[in-house]
C-alpha atoms as a PDB file:
ATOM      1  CA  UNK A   1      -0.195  -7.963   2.570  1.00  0.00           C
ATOM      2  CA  UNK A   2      -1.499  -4.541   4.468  1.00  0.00           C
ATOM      3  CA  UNK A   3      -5.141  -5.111   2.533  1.00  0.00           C
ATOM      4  CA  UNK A   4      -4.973  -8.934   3.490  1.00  0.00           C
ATOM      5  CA  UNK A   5      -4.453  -8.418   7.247  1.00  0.00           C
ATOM      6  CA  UNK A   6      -7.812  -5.792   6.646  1.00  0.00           C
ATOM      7  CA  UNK A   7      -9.806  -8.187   5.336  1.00  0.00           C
ATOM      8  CA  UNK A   8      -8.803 -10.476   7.805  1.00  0.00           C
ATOM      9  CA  UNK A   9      -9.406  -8.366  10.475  1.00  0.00           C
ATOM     10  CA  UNK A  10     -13.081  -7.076   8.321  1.00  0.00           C
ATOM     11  CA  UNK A  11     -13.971 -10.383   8.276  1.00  0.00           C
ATOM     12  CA  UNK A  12     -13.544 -11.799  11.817  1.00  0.00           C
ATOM     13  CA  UNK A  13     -15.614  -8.680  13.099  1.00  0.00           C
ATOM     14  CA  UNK A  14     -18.405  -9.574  10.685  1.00  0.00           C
ATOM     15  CA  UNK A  15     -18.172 -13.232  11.838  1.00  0.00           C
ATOM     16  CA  UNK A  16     -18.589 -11.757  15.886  1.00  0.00           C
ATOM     17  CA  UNK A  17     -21.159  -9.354  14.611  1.00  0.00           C
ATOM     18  CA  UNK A  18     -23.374 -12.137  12.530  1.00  0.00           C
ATOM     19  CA  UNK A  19     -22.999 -14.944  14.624  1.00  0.00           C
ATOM     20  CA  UNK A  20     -25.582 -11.940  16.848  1.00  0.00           C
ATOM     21  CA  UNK A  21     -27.378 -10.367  13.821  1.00  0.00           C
ATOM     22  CA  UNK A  22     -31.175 -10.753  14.408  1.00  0.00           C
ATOM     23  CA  UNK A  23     -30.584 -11.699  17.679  1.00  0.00           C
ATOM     24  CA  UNK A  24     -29.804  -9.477  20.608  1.00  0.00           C
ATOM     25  CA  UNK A  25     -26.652  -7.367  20.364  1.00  0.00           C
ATOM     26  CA  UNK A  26     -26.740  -6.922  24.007  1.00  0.00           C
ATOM     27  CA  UNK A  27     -25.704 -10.957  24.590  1.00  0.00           C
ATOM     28  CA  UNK A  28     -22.397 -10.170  22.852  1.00  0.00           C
ATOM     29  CA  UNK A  29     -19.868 -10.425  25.450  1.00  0.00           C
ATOM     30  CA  UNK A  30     -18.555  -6.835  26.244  1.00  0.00           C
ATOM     31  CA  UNK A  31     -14.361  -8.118  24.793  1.00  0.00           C
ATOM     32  CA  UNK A  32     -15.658  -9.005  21.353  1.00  0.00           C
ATOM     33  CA  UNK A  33     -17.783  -5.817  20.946  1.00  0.00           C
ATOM     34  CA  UNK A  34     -14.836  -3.815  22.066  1.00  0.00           C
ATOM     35  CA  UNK A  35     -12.832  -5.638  19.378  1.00  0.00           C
ATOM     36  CA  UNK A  36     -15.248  -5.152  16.670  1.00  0.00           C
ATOM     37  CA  UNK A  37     -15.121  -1.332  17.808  1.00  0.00           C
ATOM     38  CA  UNK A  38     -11.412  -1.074  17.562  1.00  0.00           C
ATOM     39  CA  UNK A  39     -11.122  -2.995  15.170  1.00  0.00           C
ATOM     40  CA  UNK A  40     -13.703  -0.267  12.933  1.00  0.00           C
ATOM     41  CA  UNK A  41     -11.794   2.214  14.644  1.00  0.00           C
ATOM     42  CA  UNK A  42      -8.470   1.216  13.047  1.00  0.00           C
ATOM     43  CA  UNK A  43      -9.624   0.360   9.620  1.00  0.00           C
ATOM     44  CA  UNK A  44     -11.036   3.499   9.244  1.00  0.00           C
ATOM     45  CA  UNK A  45      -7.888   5.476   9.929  1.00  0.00           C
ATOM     46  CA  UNK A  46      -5.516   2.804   8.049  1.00  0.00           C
ATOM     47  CA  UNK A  47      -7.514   3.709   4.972  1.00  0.00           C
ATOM     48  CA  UNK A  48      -8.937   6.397   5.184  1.00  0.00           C
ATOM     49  CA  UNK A  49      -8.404   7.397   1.739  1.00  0.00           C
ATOM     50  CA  UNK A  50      -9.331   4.353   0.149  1.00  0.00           C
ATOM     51  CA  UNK A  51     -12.869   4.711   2.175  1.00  0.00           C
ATOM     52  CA  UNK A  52     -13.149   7.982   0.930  1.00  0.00           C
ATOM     53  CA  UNK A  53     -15.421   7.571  -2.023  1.00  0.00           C
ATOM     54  CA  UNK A  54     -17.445   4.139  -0.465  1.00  0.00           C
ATOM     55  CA  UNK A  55     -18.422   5.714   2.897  1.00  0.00           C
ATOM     56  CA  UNK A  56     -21.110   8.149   3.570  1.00  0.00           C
ATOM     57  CA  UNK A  57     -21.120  11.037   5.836  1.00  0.00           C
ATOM     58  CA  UNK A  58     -23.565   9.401   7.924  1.00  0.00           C
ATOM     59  CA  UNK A  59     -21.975   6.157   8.016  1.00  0.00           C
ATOM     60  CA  UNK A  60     -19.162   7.498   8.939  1.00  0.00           C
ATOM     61  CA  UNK A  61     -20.914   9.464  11.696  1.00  0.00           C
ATOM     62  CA  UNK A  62     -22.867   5.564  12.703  1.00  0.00           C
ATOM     63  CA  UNK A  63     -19.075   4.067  13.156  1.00  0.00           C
ATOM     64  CA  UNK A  64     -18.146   6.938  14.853  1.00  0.00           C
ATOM     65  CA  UNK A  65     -20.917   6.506  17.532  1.00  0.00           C
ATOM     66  CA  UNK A  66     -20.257   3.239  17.953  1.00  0.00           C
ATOM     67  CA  UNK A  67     -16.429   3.286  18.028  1.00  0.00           C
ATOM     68  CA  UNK A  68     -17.119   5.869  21.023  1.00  0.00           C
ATOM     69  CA  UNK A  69     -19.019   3.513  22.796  1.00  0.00           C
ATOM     70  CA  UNK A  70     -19.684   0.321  21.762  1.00  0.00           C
ATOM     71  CA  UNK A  71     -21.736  -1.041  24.442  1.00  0.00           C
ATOM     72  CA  UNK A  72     -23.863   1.821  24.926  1.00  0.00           C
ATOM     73  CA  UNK A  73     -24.434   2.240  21.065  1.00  0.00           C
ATOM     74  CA  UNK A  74     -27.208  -0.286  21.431  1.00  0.00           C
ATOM     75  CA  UNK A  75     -28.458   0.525  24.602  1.00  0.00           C
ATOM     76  CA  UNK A  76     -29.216   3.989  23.424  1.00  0.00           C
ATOM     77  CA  UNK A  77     -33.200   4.377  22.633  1.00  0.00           C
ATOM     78  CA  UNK A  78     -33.706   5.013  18.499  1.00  0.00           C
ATOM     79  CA  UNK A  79     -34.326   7.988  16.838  1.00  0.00           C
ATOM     80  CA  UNK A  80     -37.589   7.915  14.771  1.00  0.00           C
ATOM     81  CA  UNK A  81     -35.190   7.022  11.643  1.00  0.00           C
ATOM     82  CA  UNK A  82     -33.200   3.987  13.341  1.00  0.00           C
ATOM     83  CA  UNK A  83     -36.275   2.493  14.421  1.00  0.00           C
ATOM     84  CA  UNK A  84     -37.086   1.222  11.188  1.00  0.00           C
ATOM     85  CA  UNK A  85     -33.478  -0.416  10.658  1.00  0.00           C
ATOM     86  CA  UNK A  86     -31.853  -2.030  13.452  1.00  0.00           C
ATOM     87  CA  UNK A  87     -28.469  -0.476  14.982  1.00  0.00           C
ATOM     88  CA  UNK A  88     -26.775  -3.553  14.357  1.00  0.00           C
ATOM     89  CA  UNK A  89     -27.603  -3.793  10.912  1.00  0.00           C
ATOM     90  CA  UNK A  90     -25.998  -0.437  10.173  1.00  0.00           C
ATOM     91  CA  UNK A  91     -22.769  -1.802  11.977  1.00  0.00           C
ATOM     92  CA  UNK A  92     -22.712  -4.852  10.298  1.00  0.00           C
ATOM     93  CA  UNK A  93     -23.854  -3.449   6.775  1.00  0.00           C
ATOM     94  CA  UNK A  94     -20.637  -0.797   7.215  1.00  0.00           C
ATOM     95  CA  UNK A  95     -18.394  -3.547   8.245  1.00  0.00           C
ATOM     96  CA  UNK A  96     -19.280  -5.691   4.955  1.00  0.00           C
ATOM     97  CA  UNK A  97     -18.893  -2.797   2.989  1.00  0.00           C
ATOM     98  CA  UNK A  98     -15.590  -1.934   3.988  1.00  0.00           C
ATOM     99  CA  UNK A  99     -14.448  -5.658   3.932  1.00  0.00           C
ATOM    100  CA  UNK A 100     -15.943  -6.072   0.155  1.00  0.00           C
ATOM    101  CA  UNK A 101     -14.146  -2.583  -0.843  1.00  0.00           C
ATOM    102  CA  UNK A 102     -10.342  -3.884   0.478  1.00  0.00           C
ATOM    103  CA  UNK A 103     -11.278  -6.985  -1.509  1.00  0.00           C
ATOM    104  CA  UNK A 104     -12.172  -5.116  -4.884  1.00  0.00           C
ATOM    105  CA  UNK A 105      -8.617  -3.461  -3.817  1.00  0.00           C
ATOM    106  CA  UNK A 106      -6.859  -6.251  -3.448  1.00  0.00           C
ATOM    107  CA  UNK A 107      -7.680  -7.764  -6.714  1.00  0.00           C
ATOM    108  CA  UNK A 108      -7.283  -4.843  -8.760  1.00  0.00           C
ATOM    109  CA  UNK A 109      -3.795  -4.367  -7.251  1.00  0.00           C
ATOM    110  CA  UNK A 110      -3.211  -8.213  -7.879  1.00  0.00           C
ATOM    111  CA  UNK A 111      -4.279  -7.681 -11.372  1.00  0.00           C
ATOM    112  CA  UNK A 112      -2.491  -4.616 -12.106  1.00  0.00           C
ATOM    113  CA  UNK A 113       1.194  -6.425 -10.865  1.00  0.00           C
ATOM    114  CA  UNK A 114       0.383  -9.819 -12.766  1.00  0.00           C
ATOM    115  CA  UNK A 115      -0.255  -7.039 -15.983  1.00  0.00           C
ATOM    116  CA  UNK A 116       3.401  -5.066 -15.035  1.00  0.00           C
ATOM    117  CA  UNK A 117       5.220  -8.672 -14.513  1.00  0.00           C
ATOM    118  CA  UNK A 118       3.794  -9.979 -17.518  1.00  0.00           C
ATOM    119  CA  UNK A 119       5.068  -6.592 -19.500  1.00  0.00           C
ATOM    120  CA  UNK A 120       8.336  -6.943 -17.622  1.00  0.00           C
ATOM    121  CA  UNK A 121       9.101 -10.661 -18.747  1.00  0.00           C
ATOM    122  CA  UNK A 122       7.996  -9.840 -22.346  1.00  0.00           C
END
């Protein structure tokens, strides 16, 4: 049920996030950006160990930044290195990667007590 509500939560920021991909971050309305933010923020501490192996230092240092400040994440002129891959994309690419991870979870898990109830009813 706790990875469910994640991947909820994963998948309605991805939703805010796309629905802007390609297009300008800066039209998101400042409530849903904060949301996505928090939303990162809490993930990220919920399951923290199960992120362990699929985040990277400096992805984790990206969501950082932009859990700090959301709005002014994009605002903020690109280092030589972002310029060649949008802000967003990094946000959204983390967000998808998190979401797809708690899935791969959650049907392992699913898997694994199907497997124990089957041995327990044989």
């Amino acid at each position: 049920k706790d990875l469910l509500e994640s991947i909820s939560a994963l998948k309605a920021a991805v939703t805010v996030l796309s629905k802007h991909h390609g297009g300008s971050l800066l039209q998101i309305p400042r409530t849903h950006m904060m949301s996505v933010a928090a939303t990162l923020q809490y993930q990220m501490r919920k399951h923290a160990s199960l992120l362990e192996g699929t985040l990277t230092p400096s992805e984790r240092r990206v969501a950082a930044a932009f859990v700090q400040a959301p709005q002014d994440y994009f605002d903020a002129a690109p280092t030589f290195k972002q310029s060649y891959a949008p802000q967003s994309g990094e946000i959204f690419g983390i967000l998808r990667q998190m979401k797809e991870t708690f899935e791969s979870n959650l049907s392992a898990s699913q898997k694994e007590e199907m497997a124990n109830q089957k041995a327990y009813e044989d």
